[in-house]
N, C-alpha and C. Protein backbone atom coordinates (compact mmCIF):
# COMPACT_ATOMS: atom_id res chain seq x y z
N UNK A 1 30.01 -89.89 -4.55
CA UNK A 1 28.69 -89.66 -5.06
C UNK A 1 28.51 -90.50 -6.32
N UNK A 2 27.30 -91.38 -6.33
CA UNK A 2 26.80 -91.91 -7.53
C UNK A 2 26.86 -91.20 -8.57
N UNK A 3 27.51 -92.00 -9.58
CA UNK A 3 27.08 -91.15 -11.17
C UNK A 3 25.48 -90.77 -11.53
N UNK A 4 24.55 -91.47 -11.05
CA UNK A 4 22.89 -91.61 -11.38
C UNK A 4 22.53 -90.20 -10.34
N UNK A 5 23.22 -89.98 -9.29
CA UNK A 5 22.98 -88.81 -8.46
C UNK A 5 23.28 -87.57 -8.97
N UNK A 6 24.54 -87.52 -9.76
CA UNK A 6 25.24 -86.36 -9.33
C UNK A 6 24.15 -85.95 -11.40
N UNK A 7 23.87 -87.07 -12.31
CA UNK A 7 23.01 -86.56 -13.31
C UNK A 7 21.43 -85.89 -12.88
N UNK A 8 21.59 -86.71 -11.65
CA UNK A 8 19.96 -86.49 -11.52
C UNK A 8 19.75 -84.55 -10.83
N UNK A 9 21.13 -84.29 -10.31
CA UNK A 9 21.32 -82.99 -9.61
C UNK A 9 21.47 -81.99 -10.78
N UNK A 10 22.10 -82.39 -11.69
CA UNK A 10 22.05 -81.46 -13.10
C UNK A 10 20.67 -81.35 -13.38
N UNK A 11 20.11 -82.65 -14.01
CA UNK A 11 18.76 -82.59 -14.56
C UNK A 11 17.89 -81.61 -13.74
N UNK A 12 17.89 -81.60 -12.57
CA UNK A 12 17.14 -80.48 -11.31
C UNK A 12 17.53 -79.29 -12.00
N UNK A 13 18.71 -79.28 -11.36
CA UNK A 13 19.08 -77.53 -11.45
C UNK A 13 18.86 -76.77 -13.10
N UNK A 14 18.99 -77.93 -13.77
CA UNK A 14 18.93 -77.07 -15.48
C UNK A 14 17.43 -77.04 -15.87
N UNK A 15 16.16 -77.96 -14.97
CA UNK A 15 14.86 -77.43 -15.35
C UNK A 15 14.87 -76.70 -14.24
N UNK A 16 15.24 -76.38 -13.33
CA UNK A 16 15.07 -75.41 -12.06
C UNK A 16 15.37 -73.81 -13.15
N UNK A 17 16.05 -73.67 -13.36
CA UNK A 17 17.05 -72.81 -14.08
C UNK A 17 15.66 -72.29 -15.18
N UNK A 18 15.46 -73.37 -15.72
CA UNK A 18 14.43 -73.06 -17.38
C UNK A 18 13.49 -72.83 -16.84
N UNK A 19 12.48 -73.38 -15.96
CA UNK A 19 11.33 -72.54 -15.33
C UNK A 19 11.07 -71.67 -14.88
N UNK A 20 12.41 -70.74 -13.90
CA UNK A 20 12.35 -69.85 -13.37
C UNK A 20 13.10 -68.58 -14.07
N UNK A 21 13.25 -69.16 -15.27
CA UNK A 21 14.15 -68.13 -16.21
C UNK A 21 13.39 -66.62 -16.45
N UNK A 22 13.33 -65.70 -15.72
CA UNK A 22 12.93 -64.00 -15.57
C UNK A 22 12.54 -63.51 -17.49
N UNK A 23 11.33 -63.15 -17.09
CA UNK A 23 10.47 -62.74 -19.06
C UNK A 23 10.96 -61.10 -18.76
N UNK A 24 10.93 -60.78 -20.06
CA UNK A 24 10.87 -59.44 -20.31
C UNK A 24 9.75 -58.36 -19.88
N UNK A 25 8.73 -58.87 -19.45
CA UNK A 25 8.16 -57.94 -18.42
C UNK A 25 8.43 -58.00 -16.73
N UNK A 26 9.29 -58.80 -16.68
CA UNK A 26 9.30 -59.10 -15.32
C UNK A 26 10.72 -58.05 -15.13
N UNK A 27 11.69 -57.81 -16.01
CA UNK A 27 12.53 -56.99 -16.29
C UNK A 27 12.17 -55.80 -16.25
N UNK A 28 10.86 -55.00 -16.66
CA UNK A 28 10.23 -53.91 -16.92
C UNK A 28 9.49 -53.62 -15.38
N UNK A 29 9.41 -54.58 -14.39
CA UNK A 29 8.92 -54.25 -13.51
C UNK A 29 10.15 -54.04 -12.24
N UNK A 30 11.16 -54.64 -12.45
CA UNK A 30 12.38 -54.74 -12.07
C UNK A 30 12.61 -53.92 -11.82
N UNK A 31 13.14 -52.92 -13.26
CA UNK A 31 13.66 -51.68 -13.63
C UNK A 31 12.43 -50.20 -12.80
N UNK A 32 11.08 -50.38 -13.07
CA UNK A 32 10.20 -49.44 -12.39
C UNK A 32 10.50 -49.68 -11.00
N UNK A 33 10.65 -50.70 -10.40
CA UNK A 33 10.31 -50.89 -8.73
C UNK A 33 12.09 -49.99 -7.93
N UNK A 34 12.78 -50.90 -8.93
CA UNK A 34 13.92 -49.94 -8.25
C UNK A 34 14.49 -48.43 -8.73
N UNK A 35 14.02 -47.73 -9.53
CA UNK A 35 13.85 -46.69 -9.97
C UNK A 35 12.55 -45.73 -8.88
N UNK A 36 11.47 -46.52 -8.78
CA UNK A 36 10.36 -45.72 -7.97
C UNK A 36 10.84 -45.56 -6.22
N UNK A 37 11.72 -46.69 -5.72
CA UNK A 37 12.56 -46.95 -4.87
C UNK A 37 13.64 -45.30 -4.39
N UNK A 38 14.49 -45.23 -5.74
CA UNK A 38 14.99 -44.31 -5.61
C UNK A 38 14.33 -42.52 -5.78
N UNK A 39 13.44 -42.94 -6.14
CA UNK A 39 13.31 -41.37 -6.68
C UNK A 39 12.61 -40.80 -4.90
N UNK A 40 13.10 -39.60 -4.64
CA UNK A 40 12.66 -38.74 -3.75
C UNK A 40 12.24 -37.38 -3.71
N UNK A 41 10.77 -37.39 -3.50
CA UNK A 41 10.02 -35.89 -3.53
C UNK A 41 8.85 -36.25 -4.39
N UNK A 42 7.98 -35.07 -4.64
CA UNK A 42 6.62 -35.29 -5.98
C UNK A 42 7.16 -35.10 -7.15
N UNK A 43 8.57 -34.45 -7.65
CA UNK A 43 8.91 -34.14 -8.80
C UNK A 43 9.27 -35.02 -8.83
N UNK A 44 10.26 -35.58 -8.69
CA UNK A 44 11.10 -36.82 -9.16
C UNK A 44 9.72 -38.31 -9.53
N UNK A 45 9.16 -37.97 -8.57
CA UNK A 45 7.99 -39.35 -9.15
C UNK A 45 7.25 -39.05 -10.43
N UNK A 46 7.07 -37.51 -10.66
CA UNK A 46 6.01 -36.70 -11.43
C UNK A 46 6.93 -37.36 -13.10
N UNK A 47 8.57 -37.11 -12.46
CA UNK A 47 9.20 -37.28 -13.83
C UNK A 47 9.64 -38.80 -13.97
N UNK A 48 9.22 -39.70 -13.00
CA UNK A 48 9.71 -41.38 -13.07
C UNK A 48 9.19 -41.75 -14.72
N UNK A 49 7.99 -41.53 -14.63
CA UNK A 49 7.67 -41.98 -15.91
C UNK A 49 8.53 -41.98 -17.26
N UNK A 50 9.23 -40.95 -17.99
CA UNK A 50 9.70 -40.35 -18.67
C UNK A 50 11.44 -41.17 -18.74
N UNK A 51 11.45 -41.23 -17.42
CA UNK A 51 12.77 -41.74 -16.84
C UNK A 51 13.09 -43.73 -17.10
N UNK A 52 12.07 -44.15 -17.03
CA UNK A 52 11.90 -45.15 -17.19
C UNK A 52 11.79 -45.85 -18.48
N UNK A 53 11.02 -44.84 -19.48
CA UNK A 53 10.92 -45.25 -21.14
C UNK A 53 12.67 -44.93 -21.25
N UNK A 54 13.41 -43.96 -20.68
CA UNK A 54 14.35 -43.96 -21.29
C UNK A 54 15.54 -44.87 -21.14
N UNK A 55 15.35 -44.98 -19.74
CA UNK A 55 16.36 -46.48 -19.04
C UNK A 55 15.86 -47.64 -20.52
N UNK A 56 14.50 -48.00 -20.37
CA UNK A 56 14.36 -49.47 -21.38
C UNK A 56 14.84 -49.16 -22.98
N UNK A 57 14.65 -47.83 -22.92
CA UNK A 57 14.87 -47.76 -24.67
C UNK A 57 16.11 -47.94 -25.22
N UNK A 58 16.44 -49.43 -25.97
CA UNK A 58 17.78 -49.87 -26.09
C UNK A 58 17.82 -50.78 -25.71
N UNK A 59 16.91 -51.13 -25.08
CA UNK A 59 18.11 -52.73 -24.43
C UNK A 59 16.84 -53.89 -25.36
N UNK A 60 17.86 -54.71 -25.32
CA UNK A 60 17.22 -55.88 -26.30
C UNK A 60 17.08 -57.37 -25.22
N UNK A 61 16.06 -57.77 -25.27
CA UNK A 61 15.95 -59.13 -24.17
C UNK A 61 16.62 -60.42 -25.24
N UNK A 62 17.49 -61.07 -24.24
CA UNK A 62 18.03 -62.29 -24.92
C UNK A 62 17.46 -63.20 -24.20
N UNK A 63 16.67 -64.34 -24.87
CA UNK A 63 16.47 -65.61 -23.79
C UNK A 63 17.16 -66.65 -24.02
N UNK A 64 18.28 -66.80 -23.80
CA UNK A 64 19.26 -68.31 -23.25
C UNK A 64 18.31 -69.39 -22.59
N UNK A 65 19.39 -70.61 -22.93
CA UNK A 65 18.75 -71.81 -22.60
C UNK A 65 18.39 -71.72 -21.09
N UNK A 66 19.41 -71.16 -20.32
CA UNK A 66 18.93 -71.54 -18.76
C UNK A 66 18.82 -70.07 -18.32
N UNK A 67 18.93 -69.04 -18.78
CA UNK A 67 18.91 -68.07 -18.32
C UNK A 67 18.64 -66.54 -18.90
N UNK A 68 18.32 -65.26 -18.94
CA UNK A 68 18.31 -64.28 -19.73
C UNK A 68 18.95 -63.11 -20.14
N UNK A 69 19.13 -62.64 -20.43
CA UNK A 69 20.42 -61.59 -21.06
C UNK A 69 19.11 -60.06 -21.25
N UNK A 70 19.95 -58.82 -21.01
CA UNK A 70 19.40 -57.39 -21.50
C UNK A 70 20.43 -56.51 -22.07
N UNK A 71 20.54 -56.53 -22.78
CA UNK A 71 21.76 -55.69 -23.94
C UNK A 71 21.45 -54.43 -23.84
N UNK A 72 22.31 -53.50 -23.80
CA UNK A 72 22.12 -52.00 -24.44
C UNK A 72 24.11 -52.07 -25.01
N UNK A 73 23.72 -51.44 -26.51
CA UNK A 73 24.72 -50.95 -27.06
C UNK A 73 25.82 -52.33 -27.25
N UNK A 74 24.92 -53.37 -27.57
CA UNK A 74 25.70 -54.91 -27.35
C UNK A 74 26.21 -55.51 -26.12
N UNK A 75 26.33 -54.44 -25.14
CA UNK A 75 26.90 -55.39 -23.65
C UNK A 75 25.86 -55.71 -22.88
N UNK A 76 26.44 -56.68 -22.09
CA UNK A 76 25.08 -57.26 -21.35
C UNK A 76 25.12 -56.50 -20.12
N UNK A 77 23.87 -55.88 -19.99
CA UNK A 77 23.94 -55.12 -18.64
C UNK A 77 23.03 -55.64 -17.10
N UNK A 78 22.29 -56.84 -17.46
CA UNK A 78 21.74 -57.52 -16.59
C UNK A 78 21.58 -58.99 -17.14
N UNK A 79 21.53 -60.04 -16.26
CA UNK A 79 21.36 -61.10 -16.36
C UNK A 79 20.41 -61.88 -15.63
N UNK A 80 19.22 -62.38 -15.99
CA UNK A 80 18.23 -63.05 -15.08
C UNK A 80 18.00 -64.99 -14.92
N UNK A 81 18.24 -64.88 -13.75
CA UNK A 81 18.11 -66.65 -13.70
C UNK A 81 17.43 -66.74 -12.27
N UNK A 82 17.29 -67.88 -12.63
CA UNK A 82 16.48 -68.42 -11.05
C UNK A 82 15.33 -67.14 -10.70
N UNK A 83 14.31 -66.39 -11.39
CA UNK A 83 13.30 -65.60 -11.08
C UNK A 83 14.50 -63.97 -10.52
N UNK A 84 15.22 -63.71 -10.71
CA UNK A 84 15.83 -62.70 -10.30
C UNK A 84 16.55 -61.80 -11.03
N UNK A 85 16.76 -60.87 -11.39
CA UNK A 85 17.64 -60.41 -12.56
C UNK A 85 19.14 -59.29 -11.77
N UNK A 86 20.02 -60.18 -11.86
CA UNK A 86 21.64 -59.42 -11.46
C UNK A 86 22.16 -58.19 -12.67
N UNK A 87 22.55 -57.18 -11.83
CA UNK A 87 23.00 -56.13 -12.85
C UNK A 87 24.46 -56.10 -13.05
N UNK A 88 25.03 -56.32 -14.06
CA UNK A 88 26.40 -56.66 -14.07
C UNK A 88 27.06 -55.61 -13.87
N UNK A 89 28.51 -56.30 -13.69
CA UNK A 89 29.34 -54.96 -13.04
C UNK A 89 29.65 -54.18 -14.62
N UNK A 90 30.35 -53.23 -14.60
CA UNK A 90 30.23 -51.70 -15.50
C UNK A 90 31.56 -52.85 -16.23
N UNK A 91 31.72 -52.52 -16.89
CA UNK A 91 33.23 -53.30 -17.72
C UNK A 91 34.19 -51.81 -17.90
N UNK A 92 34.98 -52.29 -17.54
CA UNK A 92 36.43 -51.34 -17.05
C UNK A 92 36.99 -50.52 -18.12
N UNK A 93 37.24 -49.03 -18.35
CA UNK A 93 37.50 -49.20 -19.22
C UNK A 93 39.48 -48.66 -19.44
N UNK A 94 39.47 -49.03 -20.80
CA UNK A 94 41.31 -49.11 -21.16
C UNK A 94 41.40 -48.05 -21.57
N UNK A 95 42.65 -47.57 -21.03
CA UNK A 95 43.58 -46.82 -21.06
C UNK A 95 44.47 -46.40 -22.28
């Protein structure tokens, strides 16, 4: 592979990356859709609301160069790139 190719495949993927980098409301809708997802019955929806201020309260949005960060309690508990936001795995704890 050409050197002029394999820059021109970076240059893609790192404005691919920065355009589609997930905002902090798009996180807030994230968090409601799969929360409203789970809840089952009229109570549980009656109390989604309540449930939801409390999931967001704490977490702090980081926006990175190519990608986004959601903190609670300093760890990163989701990560958003490419329009999508991944929930990281739990960090293990020691013994």
């Amino acid at each position: 592979m050409k050197l002029g190719t394999v820059i021109l495949v970076i240059v893609l993927a790192a404005g691919a990356a920065m355009l589609t980098r997930p905002s902090e409301h798009s996180f807030r809708d994230h968090v409601t859709r799969q929360m409203t997802y789970q809840a089952d019955g009229l109570f549980a929806r009656m109390r989604l609301r309540g449930q939801i201020d409390r999931t967001l309260a704490g977490t702090t949005y980081r926006r990175r160069l190519l990608w986004a960060e959601i903190e609670r309690d300093g760890e990163v508990v989701y990560t958003g790139v490419f329009g999508h936001w991944l929930k990281r795995p739990e960090p293990r704890q020691r013994l």
